[in-house]
Protein backbone atom coordinates (compact mmCIF):
# COMPACT_ATOMS: atom_id res chain seq x y z
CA UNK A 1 67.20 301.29 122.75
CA UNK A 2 69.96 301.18 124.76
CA UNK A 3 72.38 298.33 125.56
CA UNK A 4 75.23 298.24 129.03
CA UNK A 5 77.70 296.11 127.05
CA UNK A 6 79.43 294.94 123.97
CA UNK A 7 78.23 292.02 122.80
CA UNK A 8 77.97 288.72 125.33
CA UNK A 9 81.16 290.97 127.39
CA UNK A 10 80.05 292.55 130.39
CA UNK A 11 82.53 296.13 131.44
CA UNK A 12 83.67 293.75 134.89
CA UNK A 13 85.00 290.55 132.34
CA UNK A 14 87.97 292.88 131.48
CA UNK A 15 90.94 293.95 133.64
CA UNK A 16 93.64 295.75 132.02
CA UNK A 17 96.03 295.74 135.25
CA UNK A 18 96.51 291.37 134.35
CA UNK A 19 97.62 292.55 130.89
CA UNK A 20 101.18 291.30 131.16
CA UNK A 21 103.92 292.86 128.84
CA UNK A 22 105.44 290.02 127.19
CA UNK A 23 108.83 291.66 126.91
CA UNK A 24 109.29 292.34 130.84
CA UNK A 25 107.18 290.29 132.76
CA UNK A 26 105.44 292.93 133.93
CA UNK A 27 101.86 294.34 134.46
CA UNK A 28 100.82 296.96 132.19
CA UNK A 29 99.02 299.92 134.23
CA UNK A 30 95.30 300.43 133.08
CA UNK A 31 94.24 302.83 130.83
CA UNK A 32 91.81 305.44 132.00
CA UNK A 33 89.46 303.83 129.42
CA UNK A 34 89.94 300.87 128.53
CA UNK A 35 88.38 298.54 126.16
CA UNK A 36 86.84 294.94 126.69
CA UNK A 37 87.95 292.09 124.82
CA UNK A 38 87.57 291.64 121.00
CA UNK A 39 86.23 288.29 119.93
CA UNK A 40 86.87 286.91 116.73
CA UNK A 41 89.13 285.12 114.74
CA UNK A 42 92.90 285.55 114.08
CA UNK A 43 94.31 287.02 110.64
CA UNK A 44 97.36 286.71 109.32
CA UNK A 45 99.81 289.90 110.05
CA UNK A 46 101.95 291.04 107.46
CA UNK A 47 102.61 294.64 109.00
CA UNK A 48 103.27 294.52 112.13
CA UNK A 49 103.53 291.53 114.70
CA UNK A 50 104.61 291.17 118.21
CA UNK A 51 107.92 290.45 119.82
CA UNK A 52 109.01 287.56 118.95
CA UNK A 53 108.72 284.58 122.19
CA UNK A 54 105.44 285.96 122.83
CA UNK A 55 101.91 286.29 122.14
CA UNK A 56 100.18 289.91 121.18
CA UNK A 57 101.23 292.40 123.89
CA UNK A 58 99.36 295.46 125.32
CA UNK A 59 99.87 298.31 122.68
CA UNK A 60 102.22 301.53 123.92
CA UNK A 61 102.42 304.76 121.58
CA UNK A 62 105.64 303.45 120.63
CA UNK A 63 104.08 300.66 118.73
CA UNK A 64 101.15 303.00 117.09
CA UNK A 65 103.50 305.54 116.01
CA UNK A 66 105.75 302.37 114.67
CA UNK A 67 102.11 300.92 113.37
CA UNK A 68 101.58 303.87 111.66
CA UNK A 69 104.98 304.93 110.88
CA UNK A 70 103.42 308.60 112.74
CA UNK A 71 101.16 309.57 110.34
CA UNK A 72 98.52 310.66 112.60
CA UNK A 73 101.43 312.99 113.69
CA UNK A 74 101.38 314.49 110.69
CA UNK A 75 98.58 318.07 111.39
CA UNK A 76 98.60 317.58 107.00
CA UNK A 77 97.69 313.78 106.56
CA UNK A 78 96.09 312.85 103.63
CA UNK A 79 93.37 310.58 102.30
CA UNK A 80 96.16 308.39 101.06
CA UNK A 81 97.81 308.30 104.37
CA UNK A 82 94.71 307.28 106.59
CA UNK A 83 93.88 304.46 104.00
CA UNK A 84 97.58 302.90 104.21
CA UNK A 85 96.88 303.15 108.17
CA UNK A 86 94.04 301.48 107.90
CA UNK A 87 95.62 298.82 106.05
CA UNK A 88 97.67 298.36 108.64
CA UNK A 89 94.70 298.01 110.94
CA UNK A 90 92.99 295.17 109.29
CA UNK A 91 95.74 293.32 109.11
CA UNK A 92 96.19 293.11 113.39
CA UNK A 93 94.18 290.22 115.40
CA UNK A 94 91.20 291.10 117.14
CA UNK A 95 93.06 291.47 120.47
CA UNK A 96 95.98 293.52 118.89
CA UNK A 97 93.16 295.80 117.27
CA UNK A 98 91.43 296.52 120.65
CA UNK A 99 94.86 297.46 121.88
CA UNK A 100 95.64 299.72 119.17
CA UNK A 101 92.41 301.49 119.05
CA UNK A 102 92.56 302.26 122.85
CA UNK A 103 96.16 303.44 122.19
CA UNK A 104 95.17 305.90 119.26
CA UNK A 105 91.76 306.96 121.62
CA UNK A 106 93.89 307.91 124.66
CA UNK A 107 96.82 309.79 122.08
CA UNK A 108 94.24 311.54 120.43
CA UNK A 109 94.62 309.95 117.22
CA UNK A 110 91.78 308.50 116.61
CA UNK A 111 90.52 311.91 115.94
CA UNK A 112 92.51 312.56 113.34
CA UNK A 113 91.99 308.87 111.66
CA UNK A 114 88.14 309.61 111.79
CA UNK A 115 87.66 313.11 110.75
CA UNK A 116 89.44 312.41 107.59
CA UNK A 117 87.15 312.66 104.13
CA UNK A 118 86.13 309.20 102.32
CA UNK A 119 83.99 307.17 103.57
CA UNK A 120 86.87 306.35 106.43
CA UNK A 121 84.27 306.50 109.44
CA UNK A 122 82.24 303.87 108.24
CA UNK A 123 84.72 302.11 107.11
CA UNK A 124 86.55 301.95 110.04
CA UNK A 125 83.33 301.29 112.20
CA UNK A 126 82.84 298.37 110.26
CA UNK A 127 86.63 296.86 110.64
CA UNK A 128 85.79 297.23 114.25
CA UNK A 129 82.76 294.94 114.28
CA UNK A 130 84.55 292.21 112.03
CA UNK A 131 87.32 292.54 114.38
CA UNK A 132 84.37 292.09 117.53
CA UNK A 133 85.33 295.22 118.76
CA UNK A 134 82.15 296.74 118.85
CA UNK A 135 78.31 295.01 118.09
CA UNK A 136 77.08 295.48 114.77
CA UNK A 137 72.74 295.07 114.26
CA UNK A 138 72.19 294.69 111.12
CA UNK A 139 68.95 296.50 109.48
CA UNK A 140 65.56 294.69 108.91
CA UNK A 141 65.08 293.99 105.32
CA UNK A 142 61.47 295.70 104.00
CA UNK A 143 59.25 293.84 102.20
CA UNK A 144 56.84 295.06 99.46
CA UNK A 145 57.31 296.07 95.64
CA UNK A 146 59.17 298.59 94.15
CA UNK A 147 62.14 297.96 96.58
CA UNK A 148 60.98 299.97 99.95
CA UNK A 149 64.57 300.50 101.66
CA UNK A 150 65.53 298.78 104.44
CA UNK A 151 66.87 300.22 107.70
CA UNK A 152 70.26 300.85 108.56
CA UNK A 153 73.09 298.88 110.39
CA UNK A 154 73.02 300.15 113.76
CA UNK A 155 76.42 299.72 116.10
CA UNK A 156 76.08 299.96 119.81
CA UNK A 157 77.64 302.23 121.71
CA UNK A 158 79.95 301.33 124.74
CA UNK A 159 81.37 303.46 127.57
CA UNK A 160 84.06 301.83 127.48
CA UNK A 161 84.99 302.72 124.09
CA UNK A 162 86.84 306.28 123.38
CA UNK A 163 85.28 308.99 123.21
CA UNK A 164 86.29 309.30 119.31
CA UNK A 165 84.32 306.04 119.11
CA UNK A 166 81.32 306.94 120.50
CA UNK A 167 81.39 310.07 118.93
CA UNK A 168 81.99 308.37 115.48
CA UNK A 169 79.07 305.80 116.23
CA UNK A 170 77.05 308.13 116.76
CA UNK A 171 77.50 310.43 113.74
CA UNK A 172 77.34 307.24 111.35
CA UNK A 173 73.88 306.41 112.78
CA UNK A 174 73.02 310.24 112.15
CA UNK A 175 73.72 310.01 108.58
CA UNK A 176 72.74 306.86 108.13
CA UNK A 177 69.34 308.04 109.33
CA UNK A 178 68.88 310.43 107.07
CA UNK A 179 70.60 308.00 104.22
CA UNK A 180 67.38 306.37 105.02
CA UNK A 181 64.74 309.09 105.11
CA UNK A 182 66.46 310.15 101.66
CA UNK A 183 66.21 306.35 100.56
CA UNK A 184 62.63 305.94 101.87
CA UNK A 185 61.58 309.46 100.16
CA UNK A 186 62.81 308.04 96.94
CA UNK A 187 60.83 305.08 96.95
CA UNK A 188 57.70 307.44 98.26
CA UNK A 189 58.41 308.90 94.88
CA UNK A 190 58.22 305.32 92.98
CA UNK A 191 55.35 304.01 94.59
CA UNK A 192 52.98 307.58 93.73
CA UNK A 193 54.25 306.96 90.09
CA UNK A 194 53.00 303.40 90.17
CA UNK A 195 50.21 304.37 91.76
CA UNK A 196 49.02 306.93 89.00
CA UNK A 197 49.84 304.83 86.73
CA UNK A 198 46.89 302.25 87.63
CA UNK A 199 43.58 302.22 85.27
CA UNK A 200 41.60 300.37 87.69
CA UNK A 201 41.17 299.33 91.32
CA UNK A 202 42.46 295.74 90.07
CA UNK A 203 45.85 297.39 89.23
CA UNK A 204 46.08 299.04 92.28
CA UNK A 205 45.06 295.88 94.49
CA UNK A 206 47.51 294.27 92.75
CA UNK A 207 50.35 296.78 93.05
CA UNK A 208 49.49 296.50 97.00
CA UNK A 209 49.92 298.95 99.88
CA UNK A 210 53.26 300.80 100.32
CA UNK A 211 56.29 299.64 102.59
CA UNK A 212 55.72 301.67 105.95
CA UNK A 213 58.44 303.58 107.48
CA UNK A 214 60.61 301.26 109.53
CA UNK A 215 61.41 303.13 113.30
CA UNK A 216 64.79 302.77 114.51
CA UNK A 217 66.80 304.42 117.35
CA UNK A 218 70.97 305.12 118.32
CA UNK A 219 72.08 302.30 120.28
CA UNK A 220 73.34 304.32 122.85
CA UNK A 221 74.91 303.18 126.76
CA UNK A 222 73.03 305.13 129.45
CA UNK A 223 76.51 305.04 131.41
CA UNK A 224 78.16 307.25 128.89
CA UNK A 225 78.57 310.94 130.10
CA UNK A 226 77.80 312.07 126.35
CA UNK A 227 74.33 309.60 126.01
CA UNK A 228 72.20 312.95 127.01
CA UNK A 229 73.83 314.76 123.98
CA UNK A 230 73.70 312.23 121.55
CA UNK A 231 69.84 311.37 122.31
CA UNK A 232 69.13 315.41 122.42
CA UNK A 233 70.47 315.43 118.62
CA UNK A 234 68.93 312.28 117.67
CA UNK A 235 65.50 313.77 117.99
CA UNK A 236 66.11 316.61 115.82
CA UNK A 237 66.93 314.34 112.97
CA UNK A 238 64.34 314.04 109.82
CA UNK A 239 61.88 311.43 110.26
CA UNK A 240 60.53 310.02 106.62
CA UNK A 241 56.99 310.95 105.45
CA UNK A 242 54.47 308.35 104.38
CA UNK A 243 52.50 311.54 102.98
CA UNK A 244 53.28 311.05 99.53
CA UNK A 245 51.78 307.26 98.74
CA UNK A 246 48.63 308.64 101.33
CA UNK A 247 48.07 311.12 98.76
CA UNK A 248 48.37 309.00 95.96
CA UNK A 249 45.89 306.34 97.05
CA UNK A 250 43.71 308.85 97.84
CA UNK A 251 43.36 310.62 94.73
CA UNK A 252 43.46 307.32 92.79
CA UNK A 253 40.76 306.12 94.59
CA UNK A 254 38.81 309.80 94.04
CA UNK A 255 40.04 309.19 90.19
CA UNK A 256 38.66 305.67 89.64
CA UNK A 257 35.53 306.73 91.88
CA UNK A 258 34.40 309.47 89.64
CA UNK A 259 33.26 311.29 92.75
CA UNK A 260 35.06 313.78 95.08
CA UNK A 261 32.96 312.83 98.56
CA UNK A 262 36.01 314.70 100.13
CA UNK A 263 35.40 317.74 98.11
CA UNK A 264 33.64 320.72 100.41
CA UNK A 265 31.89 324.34 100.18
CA UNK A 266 31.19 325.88 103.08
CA UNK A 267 30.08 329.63 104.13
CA UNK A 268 30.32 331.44 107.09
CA UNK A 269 28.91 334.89 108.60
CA UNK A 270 30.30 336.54 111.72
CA UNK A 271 28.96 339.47 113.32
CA UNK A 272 30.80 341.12 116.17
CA UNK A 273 29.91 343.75 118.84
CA UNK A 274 31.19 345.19 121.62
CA UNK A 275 30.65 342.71 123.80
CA UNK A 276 29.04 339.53 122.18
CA UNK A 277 30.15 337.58 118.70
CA UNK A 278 28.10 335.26 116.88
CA UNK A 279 28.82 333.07 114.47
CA UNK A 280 26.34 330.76 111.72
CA UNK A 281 28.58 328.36 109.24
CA UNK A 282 27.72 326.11 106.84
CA UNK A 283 30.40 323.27 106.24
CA UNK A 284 29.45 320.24 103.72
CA UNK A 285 32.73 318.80 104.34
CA UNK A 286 31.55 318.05 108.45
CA UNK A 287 29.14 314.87 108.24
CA UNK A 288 28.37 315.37 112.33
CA UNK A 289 26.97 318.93 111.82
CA UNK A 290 26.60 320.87 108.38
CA UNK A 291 24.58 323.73 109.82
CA UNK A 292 26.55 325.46 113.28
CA UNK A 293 25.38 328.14 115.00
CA UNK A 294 27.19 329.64 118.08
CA UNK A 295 27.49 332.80 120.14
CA UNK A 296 29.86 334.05 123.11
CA UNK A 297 31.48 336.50 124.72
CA UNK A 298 33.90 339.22 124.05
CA UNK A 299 36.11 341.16 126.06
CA UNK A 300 38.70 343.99 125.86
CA UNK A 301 41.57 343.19 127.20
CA UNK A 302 43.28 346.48 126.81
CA UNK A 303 46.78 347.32 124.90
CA UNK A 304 44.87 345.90 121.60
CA UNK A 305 44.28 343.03 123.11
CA UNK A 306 40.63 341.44 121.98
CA UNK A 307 38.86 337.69 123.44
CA UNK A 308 36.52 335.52 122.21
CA UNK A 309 34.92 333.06 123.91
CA UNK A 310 32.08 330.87 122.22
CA UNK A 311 30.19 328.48 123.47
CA UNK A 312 30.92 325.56 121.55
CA UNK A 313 34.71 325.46 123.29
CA UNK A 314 36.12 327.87 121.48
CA UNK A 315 38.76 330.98 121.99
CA UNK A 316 40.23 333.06 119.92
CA UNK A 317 42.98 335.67 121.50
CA UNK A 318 44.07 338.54 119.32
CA UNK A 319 46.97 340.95 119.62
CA UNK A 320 46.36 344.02 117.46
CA UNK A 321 48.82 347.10 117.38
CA UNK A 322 48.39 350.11 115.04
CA UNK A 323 50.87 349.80 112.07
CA UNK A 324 52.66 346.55 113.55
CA UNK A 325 49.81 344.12 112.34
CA UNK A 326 47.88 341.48 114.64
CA UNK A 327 48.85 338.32 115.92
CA UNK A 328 46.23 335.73 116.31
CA UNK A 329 45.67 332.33 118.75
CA UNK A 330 42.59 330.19 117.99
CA UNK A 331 42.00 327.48 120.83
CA UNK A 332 39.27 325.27 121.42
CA UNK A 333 38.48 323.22 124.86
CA UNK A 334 41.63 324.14 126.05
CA UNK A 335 43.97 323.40 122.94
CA UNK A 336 45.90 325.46 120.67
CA UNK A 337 44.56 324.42 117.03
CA UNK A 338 45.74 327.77 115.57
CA UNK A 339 48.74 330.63 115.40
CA UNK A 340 48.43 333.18 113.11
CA UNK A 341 50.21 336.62 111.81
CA UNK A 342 48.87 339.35 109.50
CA UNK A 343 50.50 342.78 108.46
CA UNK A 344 48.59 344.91 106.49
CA UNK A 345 46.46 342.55 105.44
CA UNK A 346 49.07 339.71 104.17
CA UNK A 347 49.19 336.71 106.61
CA UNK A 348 49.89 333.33 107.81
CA UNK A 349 48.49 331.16 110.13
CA UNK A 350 49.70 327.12 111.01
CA UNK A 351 47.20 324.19 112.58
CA UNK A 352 49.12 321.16 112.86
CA UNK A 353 50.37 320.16 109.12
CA UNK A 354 47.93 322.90 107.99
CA UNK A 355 49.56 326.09 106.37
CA UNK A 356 47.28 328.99 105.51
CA UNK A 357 48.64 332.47 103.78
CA UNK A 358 46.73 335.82 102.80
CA UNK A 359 46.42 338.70 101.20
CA UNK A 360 44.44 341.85 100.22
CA UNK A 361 42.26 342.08 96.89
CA UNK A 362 40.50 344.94 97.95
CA UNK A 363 39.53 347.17 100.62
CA UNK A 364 37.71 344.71 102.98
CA UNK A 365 38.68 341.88 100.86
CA UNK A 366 41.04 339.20 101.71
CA UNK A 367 41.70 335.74 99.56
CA UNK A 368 43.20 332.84 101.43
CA UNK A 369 44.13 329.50 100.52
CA UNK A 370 45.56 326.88 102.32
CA UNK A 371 47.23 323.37 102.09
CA UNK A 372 47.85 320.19 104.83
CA UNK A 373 51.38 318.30 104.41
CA UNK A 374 49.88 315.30 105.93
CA UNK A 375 46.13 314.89 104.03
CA UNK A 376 47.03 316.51 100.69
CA UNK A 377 44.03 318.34 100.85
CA UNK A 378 43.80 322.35 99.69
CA UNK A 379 41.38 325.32 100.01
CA UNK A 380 40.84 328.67 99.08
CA UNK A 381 38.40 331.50 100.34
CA UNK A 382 37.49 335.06 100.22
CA UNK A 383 36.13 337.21 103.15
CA UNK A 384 34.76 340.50 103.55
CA UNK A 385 34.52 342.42 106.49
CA UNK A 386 32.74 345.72 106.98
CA UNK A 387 31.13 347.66 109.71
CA UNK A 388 27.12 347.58 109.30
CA UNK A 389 25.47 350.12 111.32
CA UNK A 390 23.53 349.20 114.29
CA UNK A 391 25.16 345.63 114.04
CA UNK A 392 28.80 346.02 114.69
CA UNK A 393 31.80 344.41 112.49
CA UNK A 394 30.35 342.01 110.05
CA UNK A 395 32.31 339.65 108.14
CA UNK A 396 31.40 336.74 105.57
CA UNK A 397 33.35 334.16 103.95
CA UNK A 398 32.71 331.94 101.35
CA UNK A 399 35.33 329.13 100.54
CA UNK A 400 36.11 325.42 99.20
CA UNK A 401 38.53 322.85 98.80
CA UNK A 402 39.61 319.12 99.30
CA UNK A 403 39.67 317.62 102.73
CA UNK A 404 42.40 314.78 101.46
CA UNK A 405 42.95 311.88 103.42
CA UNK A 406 43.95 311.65 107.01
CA UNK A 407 46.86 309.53 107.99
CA UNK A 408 44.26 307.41 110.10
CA UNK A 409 41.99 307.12 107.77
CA UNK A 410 44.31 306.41 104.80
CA UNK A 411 45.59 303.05 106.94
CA UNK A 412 41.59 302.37 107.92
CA UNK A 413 41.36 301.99 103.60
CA UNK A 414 45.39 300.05 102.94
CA UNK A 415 45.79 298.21 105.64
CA UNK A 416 43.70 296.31 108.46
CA UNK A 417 40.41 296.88 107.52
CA UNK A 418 38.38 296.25 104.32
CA UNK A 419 39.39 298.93 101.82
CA UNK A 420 41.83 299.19 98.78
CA UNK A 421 43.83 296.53 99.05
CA UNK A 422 41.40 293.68 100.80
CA UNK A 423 39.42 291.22 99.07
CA UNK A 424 35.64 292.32 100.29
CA UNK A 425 33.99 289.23 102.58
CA UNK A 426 31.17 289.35 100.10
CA UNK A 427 33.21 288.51 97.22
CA UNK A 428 34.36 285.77 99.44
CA UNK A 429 31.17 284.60 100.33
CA UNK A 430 30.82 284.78 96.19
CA UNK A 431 27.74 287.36 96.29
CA UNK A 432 27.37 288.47 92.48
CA UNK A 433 26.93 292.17 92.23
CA UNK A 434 23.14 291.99 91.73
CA UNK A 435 22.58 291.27 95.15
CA UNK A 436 24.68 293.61 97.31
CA UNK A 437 22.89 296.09 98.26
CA UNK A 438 22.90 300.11 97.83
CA UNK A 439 25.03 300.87 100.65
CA UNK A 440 27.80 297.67 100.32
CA UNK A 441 27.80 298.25 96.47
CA UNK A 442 28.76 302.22 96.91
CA UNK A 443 31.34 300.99 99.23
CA UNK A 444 32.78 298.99 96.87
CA UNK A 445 32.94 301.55 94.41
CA UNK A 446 34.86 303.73 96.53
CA UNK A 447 37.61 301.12 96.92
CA UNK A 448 37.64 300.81 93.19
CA UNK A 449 35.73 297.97 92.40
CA UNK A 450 33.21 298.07 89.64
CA UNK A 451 30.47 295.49 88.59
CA UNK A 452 33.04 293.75 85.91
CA UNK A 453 35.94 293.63 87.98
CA UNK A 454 33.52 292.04 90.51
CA UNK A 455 31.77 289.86 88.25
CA UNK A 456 35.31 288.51 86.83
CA UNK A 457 36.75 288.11 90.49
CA UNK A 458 33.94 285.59 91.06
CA UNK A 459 35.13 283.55 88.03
């Protein structure tokens, strides 16, 4: 989101050469920056004031030096000294302020006031919106138990600000960003408590969904020479995870359930020749297709270099040198789903939030297990490969685990669709248990209803 201007001031309502200096008569020359017009009210000054005959007059360094009796000077300034300047700040009008803060941008002061330890950035970013320097918008509140955070003030950027502003605008929204994915991770935290904490699927209607991640972005000025960095770092900061209340739903819902649907076994032979691979799994964790045969191709690339190409859309590249280990790229109709490493028979591979590791048993032997950041669900398995005369390279794996949840299909059950935390359009249409049939009942059930729950909802 990015905004030209300041407020309701556009950059052409300002222009610093009719700036006259009250004590001459004459016109002040313009700043190479300079800053548009503060709105706001007037408070009283007890510091510093203008000459008298006059109203507030375009700031020299003379007067910031005098404003600040040269502590920003001062190479050692302390915490104490940037908090008496900034006394002296708040007590200038709106106008005077904009004056001064160009003054300390184009002396290089307002470094020095900024980079100072104590909570002085935001505290001076905020004096400058309540002096209508620069536009403060304020965060949208989240609603839901358990206190979900809400997002951040956000101030806008300007190019016609210093570039100590900007740059101290833009470091304020950085940490307040990840103020907020620490905030948000926190409450994450509290909600899987309350979560586990639930006996039945009443308790968890009741406790609700969880607060979704609010999305926010720097307020930046596309006219601003440093936009491109700014927006380059902003996208390398931490985005919160709703991963943790997924998870907790999910098992909940596997808890109160007494059934693990999502729990899987499957088993898999492989046998490889020179030039042909086929493959025959069994997966009870795929609905579409528990049985899967498939054959393809295979080629020698040369250099240790080995393809596979099956006909169901898939390839699988590996790179295999003699004492340096193998590396391993698993596609499949045309997209990377897999990158893998193994030395000596200790691995790793990634596929999307997926993380699978290795390692030897025995001779021929390898145990894996694996675990996705985003589902919560886990696996292990153990495979054995082996040359079988008059076959080729033959290899078998048994394994099992927990698909978990699916970010999709986690919002599919808490949020628009009948699931956890809807009341079912039978129980609106007051259908008592007795009559729903096999299919609607076991639905039910899996959303943590049970026939007394039901029958006392109908009450």
């Amino acid at each position: 989101m990015a905004i030209d201007s300041v407020g309701s001031t556009s950059p052409s309502s300002f222009d610093p050469s009719t700036q006259t200096d009250a004590a001459s008569g004459s016109s002040a020359p313009p700043s190479p920056k300079s800053l548009p017009p503060a709105s706001g009210g007037a408070s009283t000054v007890t510091s510093w004031s203008p000459p008298a005959g006059g109203a507030a007059q375009s700031f020299t360094e003379a007067d910031v030096e005098r404003l600040l009796s040269r502590r920003l000077l001062d190479p050692f300034i302390t915490n104490a000294d940037v908090s008496q300047a900034m006394s002296e700040l708040k007590t200038l009008r709106p106008a005077q302020f904009r004056d001064a803060v160009d003054e300390l941008g184009r002396h290089g002061k307002l470094e020095k006031l900024l980079d100072k330890e104590g909570g002085q950035r935001a505290a001076f970013l905020s004096l400058c919106a309540e002096k209508g320097l620069v536009e403060r918008v304020p965060g949208k509140p989240a609603q839901g138990a358990l206190s979900p955070p809400s997002s951040p003030d956000l101030y806008q950027q300007s190019v016609l600000f210093p570039t100590e502003l900007n740059d101290a605008i833009h470091a304020e929204t950085m940490a307040a960003a990840g103020r907020y994915a620490s905030e948000y991770k926190s409450y994450q935290g509290r909600y899987a408590a309350a979560v586990e904490r639930c006996t039945s699927g009443a308790e968890l209607r009741a406790l609700g969904p969880h607060a979704p991640a609010q999305s926010f972005h720097e307020l930046t000025d596309p006219k601003d020479p440093s936009t491109r960095r700014y927006e380059r770092e902003w996208r390398g900061h931490a985005m919160p995870t709703e991963a943790p209340a997924l998870r907790a739903v999910n098992a909940k819902l596997a808890e109160l359930n007494r059934a693990h649907a999502d729990d899987w076994v499957e088993a898999k032979v492989k046998v490889a020749t020179e030039s042909s691979v086929h493959t025959l799994k069994l997966d009870t964790g795929n609905a579409d297709q528990k049985l899967h045969l498939a054959s393809g191709l295979k080629l020698e690339a040369g250099h240790g270099a080995e393809l596979e190409v099956m006909g169901d859309g898939e390839q699988e590249l590996k790179l295999q040198r003699q004492g340096l280990g193998s590396v391993t790229a698993i596609a499949k109709d045309g997209h990377l789903e897999s990158l893998g490493a193994e030395l000596h028979g200790y691995g790793a591979a990634l596929e999307g939030e997926k993380m699978t590791f290795q390692m030897p048993v025995v001779p021929g032997l390898v145990a894996k297990s694996w675990a996705d950041n985003e589902t919560g669900g886990v696996g292990a398995s153990l495979t054995y490969s082996g040359e079988v005369p008059g076959l080729g390279k033959v290899s078998a794996t048994v394994g099992f685990g927990s698909r978990g949840l699916s970010r999709a299909e986690a919002r599919e059950v808490t949020s628009g669709h009948e699931g956890a935390f809807d009341r079912p359009a039978e129980l609106a249409a007051r259908t008592p248990w007795s009559e729903l049939s096999p299919e609607v009942r076991a639905r039910h059930q899996e959303n943590g209803w049970t026939e007394r729950e039901w029958t006392r909802a109908l009450r």
